[in-house]
C-alpha atoms as a PDB file:
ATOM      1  CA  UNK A   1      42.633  86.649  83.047  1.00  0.00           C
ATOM      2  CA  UNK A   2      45.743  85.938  81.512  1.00  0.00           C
ATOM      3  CA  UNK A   3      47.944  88.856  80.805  1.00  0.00           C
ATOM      4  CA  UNK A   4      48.561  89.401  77.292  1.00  0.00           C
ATOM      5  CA  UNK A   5      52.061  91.135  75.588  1.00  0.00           C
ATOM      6  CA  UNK A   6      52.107  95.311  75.203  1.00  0.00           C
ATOM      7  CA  UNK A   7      49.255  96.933  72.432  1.00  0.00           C
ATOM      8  CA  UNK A   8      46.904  93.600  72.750  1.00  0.00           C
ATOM      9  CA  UNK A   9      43.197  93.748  73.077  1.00  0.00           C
ATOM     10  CA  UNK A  10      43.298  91.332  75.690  1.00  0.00           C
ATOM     11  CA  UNK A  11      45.646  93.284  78.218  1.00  0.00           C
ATOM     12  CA  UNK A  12      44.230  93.524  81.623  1.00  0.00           C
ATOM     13  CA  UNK A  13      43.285  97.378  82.884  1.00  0.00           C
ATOM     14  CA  UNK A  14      44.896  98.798  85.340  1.00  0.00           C
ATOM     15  CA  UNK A  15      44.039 102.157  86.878  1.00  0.00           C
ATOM     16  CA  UNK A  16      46.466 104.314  89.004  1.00  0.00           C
ATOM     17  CA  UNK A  17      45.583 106.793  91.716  1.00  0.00           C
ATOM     18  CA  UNK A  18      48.756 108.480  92.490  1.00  0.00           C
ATOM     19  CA  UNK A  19      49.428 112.259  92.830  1.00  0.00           C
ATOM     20  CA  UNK A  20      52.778 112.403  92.105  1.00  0.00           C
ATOM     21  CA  UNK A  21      53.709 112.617  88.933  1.00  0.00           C
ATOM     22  CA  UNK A  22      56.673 111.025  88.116  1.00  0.00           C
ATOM     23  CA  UNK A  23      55.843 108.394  90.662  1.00  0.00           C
ATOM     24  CA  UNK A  24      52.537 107.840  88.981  1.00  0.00           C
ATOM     25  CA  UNK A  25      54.547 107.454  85.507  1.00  0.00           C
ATOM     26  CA  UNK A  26      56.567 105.032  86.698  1.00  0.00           C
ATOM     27  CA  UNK A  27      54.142 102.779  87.973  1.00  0.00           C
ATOM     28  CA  UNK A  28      52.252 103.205  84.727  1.00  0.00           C
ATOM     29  CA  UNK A  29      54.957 102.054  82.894  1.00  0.00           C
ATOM     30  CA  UNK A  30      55.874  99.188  85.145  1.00  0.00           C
ATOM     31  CA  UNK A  31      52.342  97.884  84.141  1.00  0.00           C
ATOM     32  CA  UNK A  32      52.907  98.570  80.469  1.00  0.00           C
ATOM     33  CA  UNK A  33      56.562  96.861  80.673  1.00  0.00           C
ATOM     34  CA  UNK A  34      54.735  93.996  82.023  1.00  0.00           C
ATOM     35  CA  UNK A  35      51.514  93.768  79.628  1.00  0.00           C
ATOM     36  CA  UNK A  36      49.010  95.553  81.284  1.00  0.00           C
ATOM     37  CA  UNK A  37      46.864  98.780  79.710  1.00  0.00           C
ATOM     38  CA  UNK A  38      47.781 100.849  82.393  1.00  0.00           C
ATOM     39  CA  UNK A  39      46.336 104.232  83.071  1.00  0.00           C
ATOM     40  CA  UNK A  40      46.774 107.167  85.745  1.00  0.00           C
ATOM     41  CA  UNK A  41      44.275 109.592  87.660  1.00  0.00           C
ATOM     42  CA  UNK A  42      43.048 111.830  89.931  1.00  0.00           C
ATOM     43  CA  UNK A  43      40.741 111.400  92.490  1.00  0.00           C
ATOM     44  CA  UNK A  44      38.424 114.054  90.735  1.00  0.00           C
ATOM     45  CA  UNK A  45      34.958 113.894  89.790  1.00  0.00           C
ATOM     46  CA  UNK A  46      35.828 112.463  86.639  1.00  0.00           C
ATOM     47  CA  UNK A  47      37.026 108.619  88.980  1.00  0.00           C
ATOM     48  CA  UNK A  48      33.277 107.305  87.276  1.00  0.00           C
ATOM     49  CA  UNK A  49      33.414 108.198  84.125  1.00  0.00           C
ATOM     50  CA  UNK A  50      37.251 106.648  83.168  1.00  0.00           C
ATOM     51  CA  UNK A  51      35.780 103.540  85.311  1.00  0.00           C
ATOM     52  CA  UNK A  52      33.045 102.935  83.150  1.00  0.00           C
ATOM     53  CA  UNK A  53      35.281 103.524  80.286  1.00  0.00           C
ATOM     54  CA  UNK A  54      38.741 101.926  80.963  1.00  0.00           C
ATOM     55  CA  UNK A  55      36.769  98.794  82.931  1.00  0.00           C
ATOM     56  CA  UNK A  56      39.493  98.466  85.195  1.00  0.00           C
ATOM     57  CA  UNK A  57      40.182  94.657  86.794  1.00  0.00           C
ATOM     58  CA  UNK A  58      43.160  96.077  89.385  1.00  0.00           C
ATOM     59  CA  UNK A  59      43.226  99.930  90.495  1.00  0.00           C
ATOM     60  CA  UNK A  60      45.982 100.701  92.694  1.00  0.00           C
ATOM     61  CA  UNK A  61      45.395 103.630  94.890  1.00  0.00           C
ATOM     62  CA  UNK A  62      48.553 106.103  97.035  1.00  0.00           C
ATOM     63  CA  UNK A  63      47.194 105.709 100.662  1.00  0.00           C
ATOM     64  CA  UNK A  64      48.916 109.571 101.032  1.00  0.00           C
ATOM     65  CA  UNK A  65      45.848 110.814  99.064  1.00  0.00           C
ATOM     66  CA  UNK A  66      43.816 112.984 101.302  1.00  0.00           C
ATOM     67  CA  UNK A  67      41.303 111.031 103.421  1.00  0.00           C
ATOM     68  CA  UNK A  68      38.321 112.442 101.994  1.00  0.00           C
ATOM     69  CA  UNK A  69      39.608 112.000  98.174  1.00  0.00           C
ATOM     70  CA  UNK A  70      40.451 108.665  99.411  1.00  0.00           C
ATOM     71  CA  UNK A  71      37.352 107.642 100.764  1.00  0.00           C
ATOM     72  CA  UNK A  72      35.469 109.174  97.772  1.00  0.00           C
ATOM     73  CA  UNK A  73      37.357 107.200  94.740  1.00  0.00           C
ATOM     74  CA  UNK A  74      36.978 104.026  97.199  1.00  0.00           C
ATOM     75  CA  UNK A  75      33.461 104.328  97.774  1.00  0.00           C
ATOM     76  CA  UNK A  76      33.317 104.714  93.903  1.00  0.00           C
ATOM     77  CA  UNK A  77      35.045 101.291  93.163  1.00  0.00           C
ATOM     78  CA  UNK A  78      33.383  99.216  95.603  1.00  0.00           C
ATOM     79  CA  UNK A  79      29.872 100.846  94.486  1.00  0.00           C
ATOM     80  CA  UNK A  80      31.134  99.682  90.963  1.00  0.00           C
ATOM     81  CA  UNK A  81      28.302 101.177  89.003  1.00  0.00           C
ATOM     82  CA  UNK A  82      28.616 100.964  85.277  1.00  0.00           C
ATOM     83  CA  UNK A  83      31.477  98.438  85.597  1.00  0.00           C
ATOM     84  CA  UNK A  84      32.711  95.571  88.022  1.00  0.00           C
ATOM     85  CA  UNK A  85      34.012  96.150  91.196  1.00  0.00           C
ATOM     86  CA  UNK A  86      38.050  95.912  90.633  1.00  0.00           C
ATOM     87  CA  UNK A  87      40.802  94.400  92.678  1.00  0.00           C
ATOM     88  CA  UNK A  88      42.316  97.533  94.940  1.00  0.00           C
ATOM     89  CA  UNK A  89      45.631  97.710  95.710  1.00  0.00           C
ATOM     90  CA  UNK A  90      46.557  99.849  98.222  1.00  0.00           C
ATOM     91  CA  UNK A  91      50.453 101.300  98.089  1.00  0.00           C
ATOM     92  CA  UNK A  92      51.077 102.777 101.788  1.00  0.00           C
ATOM     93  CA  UNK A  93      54.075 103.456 103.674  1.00  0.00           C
ATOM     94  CA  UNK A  94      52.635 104.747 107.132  1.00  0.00           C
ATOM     95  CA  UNK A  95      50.732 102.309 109.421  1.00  0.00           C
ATOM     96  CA  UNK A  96      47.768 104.923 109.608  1.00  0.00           C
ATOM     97  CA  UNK A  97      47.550 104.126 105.904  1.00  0.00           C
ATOM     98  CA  UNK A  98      47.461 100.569 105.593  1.00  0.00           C
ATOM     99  CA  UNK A  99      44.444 100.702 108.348  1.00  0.00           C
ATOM    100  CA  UNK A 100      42.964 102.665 106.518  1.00  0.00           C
ATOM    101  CA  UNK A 101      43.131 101.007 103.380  1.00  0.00           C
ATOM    102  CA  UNK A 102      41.643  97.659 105.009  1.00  0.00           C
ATOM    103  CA  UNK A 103      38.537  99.911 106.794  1.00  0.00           C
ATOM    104  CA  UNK A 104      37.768 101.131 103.251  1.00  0.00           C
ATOM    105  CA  UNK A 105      37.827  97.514 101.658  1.00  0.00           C
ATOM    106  CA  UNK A 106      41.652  97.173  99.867  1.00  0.00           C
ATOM    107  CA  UNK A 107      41.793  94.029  98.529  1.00  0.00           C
ATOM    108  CA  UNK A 108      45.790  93.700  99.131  1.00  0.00           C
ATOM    109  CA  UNK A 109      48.430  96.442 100.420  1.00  0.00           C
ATOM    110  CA  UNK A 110      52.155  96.823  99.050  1.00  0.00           C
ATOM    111  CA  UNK A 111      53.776  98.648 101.550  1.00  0.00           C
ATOM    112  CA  UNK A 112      56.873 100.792  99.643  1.00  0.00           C
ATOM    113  CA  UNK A 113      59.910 100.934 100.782  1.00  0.00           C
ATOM    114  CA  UNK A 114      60.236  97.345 102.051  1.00  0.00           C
ATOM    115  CA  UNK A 115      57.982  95.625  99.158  1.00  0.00           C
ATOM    116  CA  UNK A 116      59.891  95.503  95.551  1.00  0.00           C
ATOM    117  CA  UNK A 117      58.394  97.334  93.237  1.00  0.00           C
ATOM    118  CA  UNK A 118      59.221  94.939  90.099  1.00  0.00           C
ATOM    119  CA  UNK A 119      56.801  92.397  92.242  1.00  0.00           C
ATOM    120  CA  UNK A 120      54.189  94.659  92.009  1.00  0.00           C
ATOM    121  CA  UNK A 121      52.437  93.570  88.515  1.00  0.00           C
ATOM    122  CA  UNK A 122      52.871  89.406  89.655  1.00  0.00           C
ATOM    123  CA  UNK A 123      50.820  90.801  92.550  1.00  0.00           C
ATOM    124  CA  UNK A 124      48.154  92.215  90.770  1.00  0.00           C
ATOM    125  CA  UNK A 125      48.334  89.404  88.327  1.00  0.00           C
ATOM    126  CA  UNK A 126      47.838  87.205  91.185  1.00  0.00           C
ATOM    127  CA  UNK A 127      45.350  88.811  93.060  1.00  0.00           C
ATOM    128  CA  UNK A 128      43.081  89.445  89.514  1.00  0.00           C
ATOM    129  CA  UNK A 129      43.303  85.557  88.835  1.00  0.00           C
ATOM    130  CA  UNK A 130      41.703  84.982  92.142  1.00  0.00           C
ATOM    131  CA  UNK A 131      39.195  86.929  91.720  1.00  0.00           C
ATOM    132  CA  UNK A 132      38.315  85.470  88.188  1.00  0.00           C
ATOM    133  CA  UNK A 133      38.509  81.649  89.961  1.00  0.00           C
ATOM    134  CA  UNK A 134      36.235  83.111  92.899  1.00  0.00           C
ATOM    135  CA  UNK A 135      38.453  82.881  95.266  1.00  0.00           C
ATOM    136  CA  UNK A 136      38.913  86.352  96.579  1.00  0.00           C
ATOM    137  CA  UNK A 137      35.648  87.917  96.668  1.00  0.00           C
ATOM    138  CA  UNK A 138      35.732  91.768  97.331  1.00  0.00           C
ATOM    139  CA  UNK A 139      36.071  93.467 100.995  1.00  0.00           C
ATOM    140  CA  UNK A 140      33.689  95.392 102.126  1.00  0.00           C
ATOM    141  CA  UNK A 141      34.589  98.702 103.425  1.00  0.00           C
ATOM    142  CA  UNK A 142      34.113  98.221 107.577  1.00  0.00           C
ATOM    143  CA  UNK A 143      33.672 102.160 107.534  1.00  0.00           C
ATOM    144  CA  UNK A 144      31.276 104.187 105.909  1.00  0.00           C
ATOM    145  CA  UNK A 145      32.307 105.786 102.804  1.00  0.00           C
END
């Protein structure tokens, strides 16, 4: 899916899971600066609902989330009920979280702190159009969730 400019109908969705505010803002608008419709959340029982609504095709997801929050909004996504299963991005800065984030099915990891974080949206761009050609089909969780 091509990415189209700010406001248009044809912008790629992108959801955030990030519980820190102002970090959560500013990847938001690092997606918006870049085209996307990008939105934030919790991981709260409302992670179906905005799915279903905001049909996500990326959701990036803070690997700092608590493990059970985590492992909730992830079985969520690659259930995808009510809306097709997204490309997840998993931000991590801890090797504990970037295993983790491949045993629950991430479909790429940016690790912070060493990966730029104006890189991020060609990433997501990236791994969305391989998804769309076929050639990244999603990862299946090799935990349960």
């Amino acid at each position: 899916m091509a990415i189209a400019p700010n406001g248009s109908a044809d912008a790629a969705a992108v959801l955030i899971f990030e519980n820190d505010p102002r970090q959560a803002i500013a990847y938001q608008e690092l997606f918006v600066d870049a085209g996307y419709a990008a939105q934030t959340a919790l991981p709260d029982e409302a992670v179906q609902k905005v799915c279903e609504q905001l049909q996500p095709q990326a959701v990036l997801f803070d690997m700092g989330i608590w493990e059970a929050d985590t492992a909730f909004v992830f079985g969520i996504l690659n259930g995808a009920v009510g809306f097709e299963r997204p490309v997840i991005v998993a931000l991590g800065s801890l090797p504990h979280q970037v295993r983790r984030a491949k045993r629950f099915g991430a479909d790429g990891i940016w690790i912070r702190g060493v990966d730029d974080a104006a890189t991020l949206p060609g990433l997501v761009a990236d791994l969305v159009e391989q998804r769309r050609e076929g050639k990244l089909k999603p990862k299946m969780p090799s935990t349960p969730l």
